[in-house]
N, C-alpha and C. Protein backbone atom coordinates (compact mmCIF):
# COMPACT_ATOMS: atom_id res chain seq x y z
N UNK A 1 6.42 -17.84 1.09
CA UNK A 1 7.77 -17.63 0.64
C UNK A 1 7.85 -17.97 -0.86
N UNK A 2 8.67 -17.21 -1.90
CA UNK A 2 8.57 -17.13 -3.08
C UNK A 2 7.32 -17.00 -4.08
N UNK A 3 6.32 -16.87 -3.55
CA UNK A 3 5.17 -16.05 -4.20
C UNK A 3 4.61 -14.65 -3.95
N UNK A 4 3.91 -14.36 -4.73
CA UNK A 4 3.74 -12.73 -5.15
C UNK A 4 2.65 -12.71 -3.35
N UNK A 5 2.51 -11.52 -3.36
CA UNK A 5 1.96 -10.90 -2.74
C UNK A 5 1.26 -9.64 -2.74
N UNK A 6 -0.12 -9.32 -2.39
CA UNK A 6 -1.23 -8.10 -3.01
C UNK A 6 -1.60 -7.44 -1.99
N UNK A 7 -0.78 -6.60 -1.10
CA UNK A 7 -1.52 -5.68 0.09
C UNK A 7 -2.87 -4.42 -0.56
N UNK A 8 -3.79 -4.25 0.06
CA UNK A 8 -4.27 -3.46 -1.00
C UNK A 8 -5.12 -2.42 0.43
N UNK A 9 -4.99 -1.35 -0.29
CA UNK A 9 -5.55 0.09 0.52
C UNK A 9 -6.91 0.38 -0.10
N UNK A 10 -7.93 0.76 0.36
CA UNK A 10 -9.14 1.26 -0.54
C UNK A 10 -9.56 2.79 0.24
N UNK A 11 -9.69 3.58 -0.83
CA UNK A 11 -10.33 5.05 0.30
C UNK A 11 -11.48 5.47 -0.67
N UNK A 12 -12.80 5.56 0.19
CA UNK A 12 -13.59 6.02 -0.38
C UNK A 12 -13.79 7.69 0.43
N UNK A 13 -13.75 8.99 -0.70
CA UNK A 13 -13.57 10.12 -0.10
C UNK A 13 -14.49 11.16 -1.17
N UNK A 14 -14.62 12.43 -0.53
CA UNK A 14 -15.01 13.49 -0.96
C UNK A 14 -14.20 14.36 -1.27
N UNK A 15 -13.37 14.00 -1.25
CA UNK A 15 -11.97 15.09 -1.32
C UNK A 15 -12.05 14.77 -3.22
N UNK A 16 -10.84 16.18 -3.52
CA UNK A 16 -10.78 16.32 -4.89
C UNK A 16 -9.18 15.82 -5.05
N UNK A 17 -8.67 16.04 -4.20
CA UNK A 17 -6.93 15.96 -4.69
C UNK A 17 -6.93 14.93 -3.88
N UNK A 18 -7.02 13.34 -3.66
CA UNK A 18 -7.12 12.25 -3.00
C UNK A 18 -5.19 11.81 -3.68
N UNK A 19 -4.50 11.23 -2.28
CA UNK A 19 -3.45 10.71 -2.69
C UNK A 19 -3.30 9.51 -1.70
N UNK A 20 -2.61 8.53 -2.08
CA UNK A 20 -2.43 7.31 -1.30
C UNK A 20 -0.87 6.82 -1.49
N UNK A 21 -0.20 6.81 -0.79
CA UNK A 21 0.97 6.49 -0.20
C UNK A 21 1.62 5.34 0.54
N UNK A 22 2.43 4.43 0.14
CA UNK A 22 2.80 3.12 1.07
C UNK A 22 4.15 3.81 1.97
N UNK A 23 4.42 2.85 3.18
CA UNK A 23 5.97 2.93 3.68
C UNK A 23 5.97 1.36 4.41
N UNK A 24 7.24 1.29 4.94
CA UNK A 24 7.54 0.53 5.31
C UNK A 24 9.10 0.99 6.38
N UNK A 25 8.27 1.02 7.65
CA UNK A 25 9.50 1.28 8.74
C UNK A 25 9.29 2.96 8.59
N UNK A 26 8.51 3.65 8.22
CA UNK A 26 8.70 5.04 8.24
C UNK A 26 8.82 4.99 7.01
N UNK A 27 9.69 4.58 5.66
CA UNK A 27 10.23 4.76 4.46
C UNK A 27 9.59 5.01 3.29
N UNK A 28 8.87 5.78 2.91
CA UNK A 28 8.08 5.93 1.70
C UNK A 28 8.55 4.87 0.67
N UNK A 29 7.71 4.24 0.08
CA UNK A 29 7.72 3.22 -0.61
C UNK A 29 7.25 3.54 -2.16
N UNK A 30 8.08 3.19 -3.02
CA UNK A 30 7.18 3.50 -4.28
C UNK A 30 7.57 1.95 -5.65
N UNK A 31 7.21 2.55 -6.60
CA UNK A 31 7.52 1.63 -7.84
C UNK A 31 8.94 1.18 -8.26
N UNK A 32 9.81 2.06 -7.49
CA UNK A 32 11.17 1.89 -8.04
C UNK A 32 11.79 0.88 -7.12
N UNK A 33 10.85 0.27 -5.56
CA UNK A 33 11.24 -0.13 -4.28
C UNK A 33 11.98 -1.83 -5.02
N UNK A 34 12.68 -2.16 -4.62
CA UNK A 34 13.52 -3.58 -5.61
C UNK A 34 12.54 -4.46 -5.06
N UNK A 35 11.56 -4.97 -6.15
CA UNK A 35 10.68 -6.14 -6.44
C UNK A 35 9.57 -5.81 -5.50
N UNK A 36 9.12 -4.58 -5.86
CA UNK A 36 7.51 -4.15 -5.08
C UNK A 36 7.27 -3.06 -6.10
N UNK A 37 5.95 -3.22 -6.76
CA UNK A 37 4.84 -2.30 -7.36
C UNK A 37 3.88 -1.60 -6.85
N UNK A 38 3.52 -0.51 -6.86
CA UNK A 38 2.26 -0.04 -6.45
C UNK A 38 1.35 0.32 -7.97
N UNK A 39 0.30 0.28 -7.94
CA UNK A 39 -0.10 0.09 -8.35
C UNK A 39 -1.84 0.80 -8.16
N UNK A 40 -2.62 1.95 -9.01
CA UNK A 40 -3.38 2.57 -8.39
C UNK A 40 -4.31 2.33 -9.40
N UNK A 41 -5.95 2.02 -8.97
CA UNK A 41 -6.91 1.95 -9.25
C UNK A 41 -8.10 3.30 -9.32
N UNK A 42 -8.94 3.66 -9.76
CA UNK A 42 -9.52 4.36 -9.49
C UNK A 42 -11.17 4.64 -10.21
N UNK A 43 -11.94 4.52 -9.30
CA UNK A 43 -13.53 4.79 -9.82
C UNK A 43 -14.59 5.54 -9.20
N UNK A 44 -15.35 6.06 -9.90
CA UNK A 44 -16.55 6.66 -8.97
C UNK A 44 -16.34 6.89 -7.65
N UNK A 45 -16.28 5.70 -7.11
CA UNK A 45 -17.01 5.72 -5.23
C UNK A 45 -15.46 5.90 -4.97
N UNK A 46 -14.47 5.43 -5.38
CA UNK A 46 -13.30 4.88 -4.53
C UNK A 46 -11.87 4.95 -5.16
N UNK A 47 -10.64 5.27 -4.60
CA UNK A 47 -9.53 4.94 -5.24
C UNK A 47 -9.04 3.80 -4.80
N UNK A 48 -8.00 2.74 -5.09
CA UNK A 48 -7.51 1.49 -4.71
C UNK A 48 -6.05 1.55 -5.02
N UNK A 49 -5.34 1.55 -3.82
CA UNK A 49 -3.52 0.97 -4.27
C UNK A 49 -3.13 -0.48 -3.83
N UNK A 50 -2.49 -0.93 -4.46
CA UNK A 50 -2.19 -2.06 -4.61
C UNK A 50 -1.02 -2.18 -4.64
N UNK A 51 0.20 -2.72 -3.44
CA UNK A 51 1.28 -3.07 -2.98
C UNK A 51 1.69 -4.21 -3.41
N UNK A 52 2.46 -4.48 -4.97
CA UNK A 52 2.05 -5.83 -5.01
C UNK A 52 4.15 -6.15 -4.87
N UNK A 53 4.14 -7.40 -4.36
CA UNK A 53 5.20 -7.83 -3.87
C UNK A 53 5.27 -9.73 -4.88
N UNK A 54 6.69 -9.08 -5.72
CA UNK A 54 6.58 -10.59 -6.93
C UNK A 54 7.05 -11.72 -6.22
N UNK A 55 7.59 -11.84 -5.38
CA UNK A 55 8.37 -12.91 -4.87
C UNK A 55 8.70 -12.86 -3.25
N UNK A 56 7.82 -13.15 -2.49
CA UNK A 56 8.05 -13.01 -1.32
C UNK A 56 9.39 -13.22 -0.13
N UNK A 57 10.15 -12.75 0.22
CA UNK A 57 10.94 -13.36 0.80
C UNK A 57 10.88 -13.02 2.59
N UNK A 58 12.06 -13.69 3.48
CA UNK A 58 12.02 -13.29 4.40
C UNK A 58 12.05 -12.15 5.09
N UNK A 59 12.74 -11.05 4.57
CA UNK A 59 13.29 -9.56 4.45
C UNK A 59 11.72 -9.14 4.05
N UNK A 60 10.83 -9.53 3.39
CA UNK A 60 9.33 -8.68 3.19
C UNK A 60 8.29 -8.90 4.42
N UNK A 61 8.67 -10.06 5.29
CA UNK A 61 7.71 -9.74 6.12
C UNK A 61 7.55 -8.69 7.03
N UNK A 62 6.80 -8.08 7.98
CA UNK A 62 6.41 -7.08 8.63
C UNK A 62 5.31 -6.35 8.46
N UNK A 63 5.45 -4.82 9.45
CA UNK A 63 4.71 -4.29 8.88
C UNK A 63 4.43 -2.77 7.79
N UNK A 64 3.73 -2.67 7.02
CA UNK A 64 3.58 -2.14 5.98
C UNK A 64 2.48 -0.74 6.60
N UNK A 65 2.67 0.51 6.15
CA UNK A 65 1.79 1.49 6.34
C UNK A 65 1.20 2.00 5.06
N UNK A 66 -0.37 2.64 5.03
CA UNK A 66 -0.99 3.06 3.84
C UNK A 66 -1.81 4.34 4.71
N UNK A 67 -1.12 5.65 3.78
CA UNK A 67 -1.50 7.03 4.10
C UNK A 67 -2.68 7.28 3.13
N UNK A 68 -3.80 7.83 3.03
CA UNK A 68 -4.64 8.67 2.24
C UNK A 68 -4.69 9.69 2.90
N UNK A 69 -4.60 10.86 1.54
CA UNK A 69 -4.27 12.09 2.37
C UNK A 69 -5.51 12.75 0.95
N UNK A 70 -5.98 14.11 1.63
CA UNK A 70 -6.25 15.21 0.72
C UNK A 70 -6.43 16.61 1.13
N UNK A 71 -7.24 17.38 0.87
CA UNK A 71 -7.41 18.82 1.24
C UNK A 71 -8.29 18.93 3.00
N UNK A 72 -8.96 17.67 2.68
CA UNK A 72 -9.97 17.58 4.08
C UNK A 72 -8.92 16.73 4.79
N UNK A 73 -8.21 16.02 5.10
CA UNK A 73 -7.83 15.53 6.17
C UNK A 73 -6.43 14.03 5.67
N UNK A 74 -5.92 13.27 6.50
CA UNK A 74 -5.05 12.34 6.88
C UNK A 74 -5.55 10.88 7.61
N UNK A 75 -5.01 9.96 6.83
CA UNK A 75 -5.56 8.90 7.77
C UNK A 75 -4.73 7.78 7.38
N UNK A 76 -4.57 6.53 8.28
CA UNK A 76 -3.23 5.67 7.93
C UNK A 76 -3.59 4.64 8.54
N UNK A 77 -3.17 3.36 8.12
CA UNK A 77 -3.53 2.20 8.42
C UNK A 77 -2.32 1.45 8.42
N UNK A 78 -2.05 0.61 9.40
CA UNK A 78 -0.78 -0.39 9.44
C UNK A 78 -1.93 -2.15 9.04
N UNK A 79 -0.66 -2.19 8.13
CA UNK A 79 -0.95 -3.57 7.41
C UNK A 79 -0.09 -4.63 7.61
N UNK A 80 -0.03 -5.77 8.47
CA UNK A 80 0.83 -6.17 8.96
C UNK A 80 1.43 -8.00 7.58
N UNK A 81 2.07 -8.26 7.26
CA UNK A 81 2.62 -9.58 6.07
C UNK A 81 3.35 -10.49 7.00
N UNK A 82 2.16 -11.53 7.12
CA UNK A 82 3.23 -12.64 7.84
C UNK A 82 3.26 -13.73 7.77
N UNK A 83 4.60 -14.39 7.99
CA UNK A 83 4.34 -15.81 7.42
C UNK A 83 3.29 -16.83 8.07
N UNK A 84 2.86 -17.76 7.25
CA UNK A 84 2.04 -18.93 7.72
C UNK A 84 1.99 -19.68 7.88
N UNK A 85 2.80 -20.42 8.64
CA UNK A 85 2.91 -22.42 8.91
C UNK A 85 4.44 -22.14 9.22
């Protein structure tokens, strides 16, 4: 509670048009989301997004979804944020 937080997606692919996507509850999630960044990496082998969350509160826990999508195919991962102690 009240610290940042770093969900992070990694896709390593063959695809040419590679895109990576957050939601939350169904809701597409982006940079404009009030006090959450995404944030995209990218090299050789791999692209990387990075969900970063400045100030954690109660309303952020749950769970979080990460889409990579391209010309070859779809794939999605639920990422679950929860409190600890």
């Amino acid at each position: 509670m009240g610290k940042p937080a770093r969900l992070e997606c990694r896709v390593a692919s063959v695809g040419s048009s590679n895109q990576i996507t957050w939601d939350r509850a169904g809701v597409e999630l982006d940079d404009q989301a009030l006090q959450k960044r995404v944030v995209y990496n990218e090299t050789e082998a791999e692209q990387m997004s990075s969900l970063l969350i400045e100030e954690v509160s109660e309303e952020d826990f749950g769970t979080y979804g990460c889409k990579a999508s391209n010309e070859v195919g779809v794939t999605y991962v639920s990422i679950a944020l929860e409190q600890k102690g």
